[in-house]
Protein backbone atom coordinates (compact mmCIF):
# COMPACT_ATOMS: atom_id res chain seq x y z
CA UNK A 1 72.99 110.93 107.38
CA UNK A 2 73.28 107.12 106.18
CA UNK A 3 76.33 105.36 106.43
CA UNK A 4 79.17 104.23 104.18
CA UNK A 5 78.66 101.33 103.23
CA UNK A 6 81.81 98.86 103.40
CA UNK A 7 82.81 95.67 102.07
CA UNK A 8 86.42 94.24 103.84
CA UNK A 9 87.78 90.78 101.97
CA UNK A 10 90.39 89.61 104.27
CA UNK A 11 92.88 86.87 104.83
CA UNK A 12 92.48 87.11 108.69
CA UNK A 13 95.73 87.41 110.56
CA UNK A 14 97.02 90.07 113.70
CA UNK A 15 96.71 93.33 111.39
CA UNK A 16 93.99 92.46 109.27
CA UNK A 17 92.20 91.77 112.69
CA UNK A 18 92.96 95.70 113.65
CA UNK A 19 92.08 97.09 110.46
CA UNK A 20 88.37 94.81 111.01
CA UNK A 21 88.28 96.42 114.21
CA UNK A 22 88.95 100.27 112.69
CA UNK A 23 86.04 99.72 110.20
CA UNK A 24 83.77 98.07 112.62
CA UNK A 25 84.00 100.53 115.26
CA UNK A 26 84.16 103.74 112.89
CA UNK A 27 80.67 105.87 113.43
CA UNK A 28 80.25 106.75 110.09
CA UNK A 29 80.96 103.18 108.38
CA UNK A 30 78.56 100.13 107.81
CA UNK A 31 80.79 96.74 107.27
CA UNK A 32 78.21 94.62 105.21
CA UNK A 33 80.25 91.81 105.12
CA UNK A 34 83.21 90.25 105.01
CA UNK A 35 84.84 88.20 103.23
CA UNK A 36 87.71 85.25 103.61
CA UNK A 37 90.10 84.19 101.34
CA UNK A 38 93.38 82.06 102.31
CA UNK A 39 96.73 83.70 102.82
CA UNK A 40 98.42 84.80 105.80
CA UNK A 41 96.72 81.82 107.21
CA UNK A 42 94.60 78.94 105.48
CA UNK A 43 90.86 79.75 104.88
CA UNK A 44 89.10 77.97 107.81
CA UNK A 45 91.65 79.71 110.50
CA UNK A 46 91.01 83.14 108.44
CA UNK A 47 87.24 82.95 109.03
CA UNK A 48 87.35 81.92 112.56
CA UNK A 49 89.80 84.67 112.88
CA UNK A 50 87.33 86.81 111.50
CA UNK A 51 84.64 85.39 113.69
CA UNK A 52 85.71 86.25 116.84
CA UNK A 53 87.22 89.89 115.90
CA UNK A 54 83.79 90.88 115.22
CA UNK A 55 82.65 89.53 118.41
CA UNK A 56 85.25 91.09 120.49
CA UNK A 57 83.88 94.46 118.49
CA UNK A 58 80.44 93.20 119.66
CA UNK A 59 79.05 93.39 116.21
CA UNK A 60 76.81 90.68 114.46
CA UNK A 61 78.42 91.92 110.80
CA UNK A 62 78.13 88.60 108.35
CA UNK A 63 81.67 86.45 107.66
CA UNK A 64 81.76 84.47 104.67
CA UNK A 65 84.39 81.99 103.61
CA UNK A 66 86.23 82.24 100.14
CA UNK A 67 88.86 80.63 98.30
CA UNK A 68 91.15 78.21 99.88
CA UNK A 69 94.27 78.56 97.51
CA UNK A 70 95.44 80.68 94.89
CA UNK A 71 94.31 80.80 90.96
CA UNK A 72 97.38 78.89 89.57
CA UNK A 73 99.73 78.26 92.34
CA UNK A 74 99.49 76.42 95.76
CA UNK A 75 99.21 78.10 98.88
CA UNK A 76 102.01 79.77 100.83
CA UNK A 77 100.85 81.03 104.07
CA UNK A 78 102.88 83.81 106.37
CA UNK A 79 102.26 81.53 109.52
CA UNK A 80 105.88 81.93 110.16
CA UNK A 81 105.20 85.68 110.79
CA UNK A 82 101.37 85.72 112.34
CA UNK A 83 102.10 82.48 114.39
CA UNK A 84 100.21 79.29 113.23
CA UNK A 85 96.69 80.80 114.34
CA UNK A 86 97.86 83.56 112.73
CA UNK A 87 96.88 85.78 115.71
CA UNK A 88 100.15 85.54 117.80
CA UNK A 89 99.35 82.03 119.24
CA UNK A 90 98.32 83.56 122.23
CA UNK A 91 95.58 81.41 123.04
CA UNK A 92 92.49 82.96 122.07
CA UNK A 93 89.92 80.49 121.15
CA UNK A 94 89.79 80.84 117.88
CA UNK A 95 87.40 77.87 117.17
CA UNK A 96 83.91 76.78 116.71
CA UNK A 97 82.06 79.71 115.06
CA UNK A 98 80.24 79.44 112.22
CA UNK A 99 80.10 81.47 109.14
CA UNK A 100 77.04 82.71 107.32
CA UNK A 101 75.61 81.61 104.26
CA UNK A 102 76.91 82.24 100.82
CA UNK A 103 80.08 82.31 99.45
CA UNK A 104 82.10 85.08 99.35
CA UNK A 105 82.69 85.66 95.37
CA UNK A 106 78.75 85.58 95.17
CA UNK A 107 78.56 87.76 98.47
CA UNK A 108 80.84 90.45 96.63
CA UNK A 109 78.90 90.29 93.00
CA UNK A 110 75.46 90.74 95.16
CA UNK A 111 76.82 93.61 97.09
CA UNK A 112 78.40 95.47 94.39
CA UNK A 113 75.43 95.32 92.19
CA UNK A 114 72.90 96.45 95.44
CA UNK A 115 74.81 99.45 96.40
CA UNK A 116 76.34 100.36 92.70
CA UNK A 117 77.79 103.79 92.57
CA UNK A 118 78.08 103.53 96.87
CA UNK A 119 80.50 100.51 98.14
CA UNK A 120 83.93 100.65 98.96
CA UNK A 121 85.98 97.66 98.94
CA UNK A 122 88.68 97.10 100.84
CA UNK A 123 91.10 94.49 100.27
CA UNK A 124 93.37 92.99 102.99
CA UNK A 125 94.83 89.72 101.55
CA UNK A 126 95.29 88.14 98.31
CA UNK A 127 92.78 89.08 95.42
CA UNK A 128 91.99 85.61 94.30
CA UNK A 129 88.22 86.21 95.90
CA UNK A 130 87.76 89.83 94.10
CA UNK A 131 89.64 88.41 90.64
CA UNK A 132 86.72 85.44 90.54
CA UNK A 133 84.04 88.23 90.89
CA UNK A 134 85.56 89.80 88.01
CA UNK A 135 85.50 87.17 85.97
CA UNK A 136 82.38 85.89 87.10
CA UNK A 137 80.70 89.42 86.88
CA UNK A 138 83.21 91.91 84.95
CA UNK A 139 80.47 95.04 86.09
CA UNK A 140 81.96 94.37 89.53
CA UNK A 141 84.65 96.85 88.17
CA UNK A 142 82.00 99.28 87.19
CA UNK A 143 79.51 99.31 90.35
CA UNK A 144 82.41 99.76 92.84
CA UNK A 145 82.60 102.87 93.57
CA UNK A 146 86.28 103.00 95.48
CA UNK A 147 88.73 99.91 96.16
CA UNK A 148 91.38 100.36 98.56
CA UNK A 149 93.56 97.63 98.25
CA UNK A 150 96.43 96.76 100.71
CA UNK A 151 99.00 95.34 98.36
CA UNK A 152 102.28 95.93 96.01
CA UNK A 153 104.95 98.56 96.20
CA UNK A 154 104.67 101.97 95.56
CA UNK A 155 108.03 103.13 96.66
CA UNK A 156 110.94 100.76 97.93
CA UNK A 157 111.42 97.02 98.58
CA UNK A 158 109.50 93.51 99.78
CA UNK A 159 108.92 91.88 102.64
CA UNK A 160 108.08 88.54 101.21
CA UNK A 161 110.95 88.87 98.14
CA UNK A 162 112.66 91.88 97.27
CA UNK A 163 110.51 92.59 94.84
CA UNK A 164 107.47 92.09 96.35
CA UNK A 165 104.60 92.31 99.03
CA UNK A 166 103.24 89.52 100.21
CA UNK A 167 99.48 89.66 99.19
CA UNK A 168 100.37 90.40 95.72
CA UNK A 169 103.22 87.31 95.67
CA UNK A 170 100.77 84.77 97.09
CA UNK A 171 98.54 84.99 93.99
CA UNK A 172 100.18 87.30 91.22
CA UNK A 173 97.63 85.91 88.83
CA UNK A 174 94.97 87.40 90.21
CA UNK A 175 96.36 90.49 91.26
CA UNK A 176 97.04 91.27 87.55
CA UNK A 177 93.59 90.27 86.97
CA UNK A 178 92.23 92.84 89.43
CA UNK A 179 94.63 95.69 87.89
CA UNK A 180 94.05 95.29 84.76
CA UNK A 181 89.92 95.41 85.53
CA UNK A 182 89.30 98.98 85.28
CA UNK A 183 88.40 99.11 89.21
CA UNK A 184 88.56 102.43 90.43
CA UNK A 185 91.93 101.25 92.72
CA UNK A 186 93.85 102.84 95.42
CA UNK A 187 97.04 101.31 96.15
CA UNK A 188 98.64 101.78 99.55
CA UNK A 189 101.77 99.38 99.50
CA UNK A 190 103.89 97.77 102.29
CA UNK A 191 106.38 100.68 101.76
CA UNK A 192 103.96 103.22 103.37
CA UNK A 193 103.47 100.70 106.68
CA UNK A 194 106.96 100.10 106.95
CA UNK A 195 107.50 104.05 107.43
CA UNK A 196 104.29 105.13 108.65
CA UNK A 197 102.86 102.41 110.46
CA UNK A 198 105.81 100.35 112.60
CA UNK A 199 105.52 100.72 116.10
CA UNK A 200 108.37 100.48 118.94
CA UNK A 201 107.54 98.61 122.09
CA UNK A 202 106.78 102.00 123.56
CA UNK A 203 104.08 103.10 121.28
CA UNK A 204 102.95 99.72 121.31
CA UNK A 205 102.42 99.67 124.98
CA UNK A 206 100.48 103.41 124.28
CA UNK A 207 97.61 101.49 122.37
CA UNK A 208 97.82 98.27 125.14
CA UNK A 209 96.82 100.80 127.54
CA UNK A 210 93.81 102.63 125.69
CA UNK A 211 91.41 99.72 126.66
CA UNK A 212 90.55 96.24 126.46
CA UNK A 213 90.22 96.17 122.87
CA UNK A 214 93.48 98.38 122.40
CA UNK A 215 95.59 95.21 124.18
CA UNK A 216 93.80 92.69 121.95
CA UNK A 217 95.43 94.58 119.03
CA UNK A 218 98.41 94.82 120.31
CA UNK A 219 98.86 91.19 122.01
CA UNK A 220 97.86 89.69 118.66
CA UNK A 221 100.71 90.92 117.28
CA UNK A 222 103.28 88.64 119.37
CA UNK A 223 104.77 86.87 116.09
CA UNK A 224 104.69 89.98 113.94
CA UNK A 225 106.84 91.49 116.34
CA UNK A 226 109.48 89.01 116.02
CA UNK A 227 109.49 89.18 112.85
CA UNK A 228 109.04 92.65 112.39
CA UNK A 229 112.33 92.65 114.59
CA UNK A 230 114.58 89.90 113.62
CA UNK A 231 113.92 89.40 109.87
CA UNK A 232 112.51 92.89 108.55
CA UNK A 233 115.35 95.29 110.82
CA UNK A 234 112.10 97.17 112.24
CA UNK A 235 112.10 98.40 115.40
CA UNK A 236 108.58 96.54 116.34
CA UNK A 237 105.87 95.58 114.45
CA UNK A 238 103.79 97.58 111.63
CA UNK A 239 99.86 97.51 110.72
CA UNK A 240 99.85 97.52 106.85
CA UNK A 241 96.10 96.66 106.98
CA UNK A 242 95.39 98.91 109.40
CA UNK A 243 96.69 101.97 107.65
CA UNK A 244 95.16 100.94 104.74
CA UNK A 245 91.99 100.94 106.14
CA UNK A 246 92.97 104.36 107.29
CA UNK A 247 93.14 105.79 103.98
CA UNK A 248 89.67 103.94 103.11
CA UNK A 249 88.13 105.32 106.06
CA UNK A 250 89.61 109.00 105.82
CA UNK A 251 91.10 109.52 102.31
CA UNK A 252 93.10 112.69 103.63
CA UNK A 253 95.14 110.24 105.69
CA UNK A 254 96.68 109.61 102.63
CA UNK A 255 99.18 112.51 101.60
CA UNK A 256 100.79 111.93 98.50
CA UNK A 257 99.01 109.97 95.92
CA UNK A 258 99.96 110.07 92.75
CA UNK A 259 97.73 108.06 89.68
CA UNK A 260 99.96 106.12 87.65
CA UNK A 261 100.83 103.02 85.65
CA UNK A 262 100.87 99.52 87.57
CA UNK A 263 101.33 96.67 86.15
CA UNK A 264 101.68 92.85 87.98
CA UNK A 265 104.39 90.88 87.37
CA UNK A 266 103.68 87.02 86.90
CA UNK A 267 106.14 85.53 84.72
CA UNK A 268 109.25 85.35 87.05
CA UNK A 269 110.09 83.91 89.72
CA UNK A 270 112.77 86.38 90.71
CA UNK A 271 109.97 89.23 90.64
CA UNK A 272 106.82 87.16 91.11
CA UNK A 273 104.09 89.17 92.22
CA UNK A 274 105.88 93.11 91.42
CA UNK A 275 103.87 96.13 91.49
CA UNK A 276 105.75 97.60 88.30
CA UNK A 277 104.85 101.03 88.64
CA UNK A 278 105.34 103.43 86.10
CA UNK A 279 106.41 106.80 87.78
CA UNK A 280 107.74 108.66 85.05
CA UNK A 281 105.11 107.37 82.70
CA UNK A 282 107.22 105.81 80.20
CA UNK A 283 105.65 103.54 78.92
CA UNK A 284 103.21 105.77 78.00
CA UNK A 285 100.18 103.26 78.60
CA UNK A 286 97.08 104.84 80.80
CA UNK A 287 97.37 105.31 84.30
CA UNK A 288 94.96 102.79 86.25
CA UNK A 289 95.47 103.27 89.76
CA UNK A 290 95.77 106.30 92.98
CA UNK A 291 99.08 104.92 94.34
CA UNK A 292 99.51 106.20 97.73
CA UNK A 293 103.61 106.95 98.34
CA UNK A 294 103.29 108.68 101.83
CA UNK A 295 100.39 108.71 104.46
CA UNK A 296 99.97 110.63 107.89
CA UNK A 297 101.38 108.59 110.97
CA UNK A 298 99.32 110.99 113.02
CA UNK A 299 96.18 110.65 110.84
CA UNK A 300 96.43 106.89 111.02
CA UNK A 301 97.09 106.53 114.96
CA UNK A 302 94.12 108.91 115.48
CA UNK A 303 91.79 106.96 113.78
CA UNK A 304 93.36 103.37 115.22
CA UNK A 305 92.94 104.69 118.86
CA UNK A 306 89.47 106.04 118.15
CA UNK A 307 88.30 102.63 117.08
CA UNK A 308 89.88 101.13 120.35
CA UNK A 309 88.03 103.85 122.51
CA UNK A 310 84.71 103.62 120.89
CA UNK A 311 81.80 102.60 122.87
């Protein structure tokens, strides 16, 4: 039986370097590529980032570098939650490797029009890399056959603004680009991490102990903690990549999803970057994306200590 085949775009930081390591270790999964755009962390540090997770995975899976900065609007990075290497500052040497060839918008056209009707896309970071395909390509939308994208709100508050998550905030305009595409999108928002996906410094110290990859996941997370702790009220960190790559890996991880209405919010400041979705459909205008609202914590920490076991 062939495997799925996988596209991750990523802004590289300590849980978009788990969620690399859940597709990259998954059996069943082929990673073609992946691709770097700038967010949690400019674009350079996000691809050497990327670099070295899929060494420490011991793959050779192509990384290609992206966009540097949003469509409209100038960069605002979340190094003041990932650390400035955006990997907990913990001293890995996150320097000197080399990306391959091609850039990432042309990387995403070429592999969506290969394996048309077969591809999954999974989105970690901003959509400024997948919005530029669109526009460059608009059959993007149609060869894609699933994109799960780690962004927005389905249920609750921010954790950027109150309004909003992060990925969506840095680069609203593309975001609405993306939704309003006619990808076939699933939606798992920060609101299912933050209840699913934090972890005390017990069940953090569960993972350390699984293996040598296991600690990498969880040392990385050294500034999310703090943050997780002292400015979000958590009890520990939480792995909003990760368990979106969950639900791309094993859609039954996800166990309410509801299509509906989303629309992205660009004009305000107060609400830059809002999911606006549409639960009682009254606005009456077509649904356009699976919104996930509750996931498995079970499902998800199955699948994360799997990846951190595999041989």
């Amino acid at each position: 039986m062939s495997k799925r085949p996988f596209l991750i775009d990523t802004d590289t930081a300590s849980d978009d370097a788990v969620a690399l390591v859940m597709a990259l270790r998954h059996p069943d999964v082929e990673v073609e590529a992946i691709t770097v755009v700038a967010g949690n962390v400019p674009l350079d540090q996000g691809v050497q980032n990327a670099l070295y997770t899929v060494e420490r995975c011991g793959r050779r899976t192509p990384v290609h570098r992206g966009i540097a900065r949003p469509l409209l609007r100038p960069l605002q990075t979340a190094q003041f939650c990932h650390g400035e290497d955006g990997m907990g500052d913990i001293g890995l040497p996150l320097s000197g490797r080399h990306p391959a060839e091609g850039h990432a918008v042309d990387v995403l056209v070429e592999a969506s029009r290969r394996l048309a009707g077969r591809l999954t896309l999974v989105t970690l970071g901003p959509l400024t890399n997948l919005a530029v395909a669109l526009l460059k390509e608009p059959r993007v939308a149609e060869w894609i056959e699933r994109c799960v994208v780690m962004g927005g709100i389905g249920l609750g508050h921010g954790n950027i603004v109150p309004a909003a998550e992060y990925n969506l905030w840095v680069d609203p305009e593309a975001a609405k680009i993306v939704f309003q595409s006619g990808l076939p999108l699933c939606m798992v928002g920060w609101d299912v991490s933050h209840r699913r996906a934090t972890f005390t410094d017990a069940e953090a110290e569960s993972l350390h102990q699984t293996s040598e990859l296991g600690a990498f996941c969880v040392d990385i997370q050294k500034g999310l903690r703090e943050f997780g702790i002292h400015y979000l009220k958590q009890e520990g960190f939480d792995l909003p990549d990760p368990i979106a790559m969950a639900v791309a890996l094993d859609p039954t991880v996800a166990t309410d999803t509801r299509t509906l209405r989303v629309d992205i919010e660009t004009g305000s400041e107060l609400t830059r970057g809002q999911s606006v979705v549409d639960h009682l459909r009254v606005t009456g205008r077509e649904p356009n994306v699976d919104v996930v609202l509750d996931a498995s914590r079970d499902g998800f920490l199955r699948l994360l200590h799997a990846a951190t076991l595999a041989a």
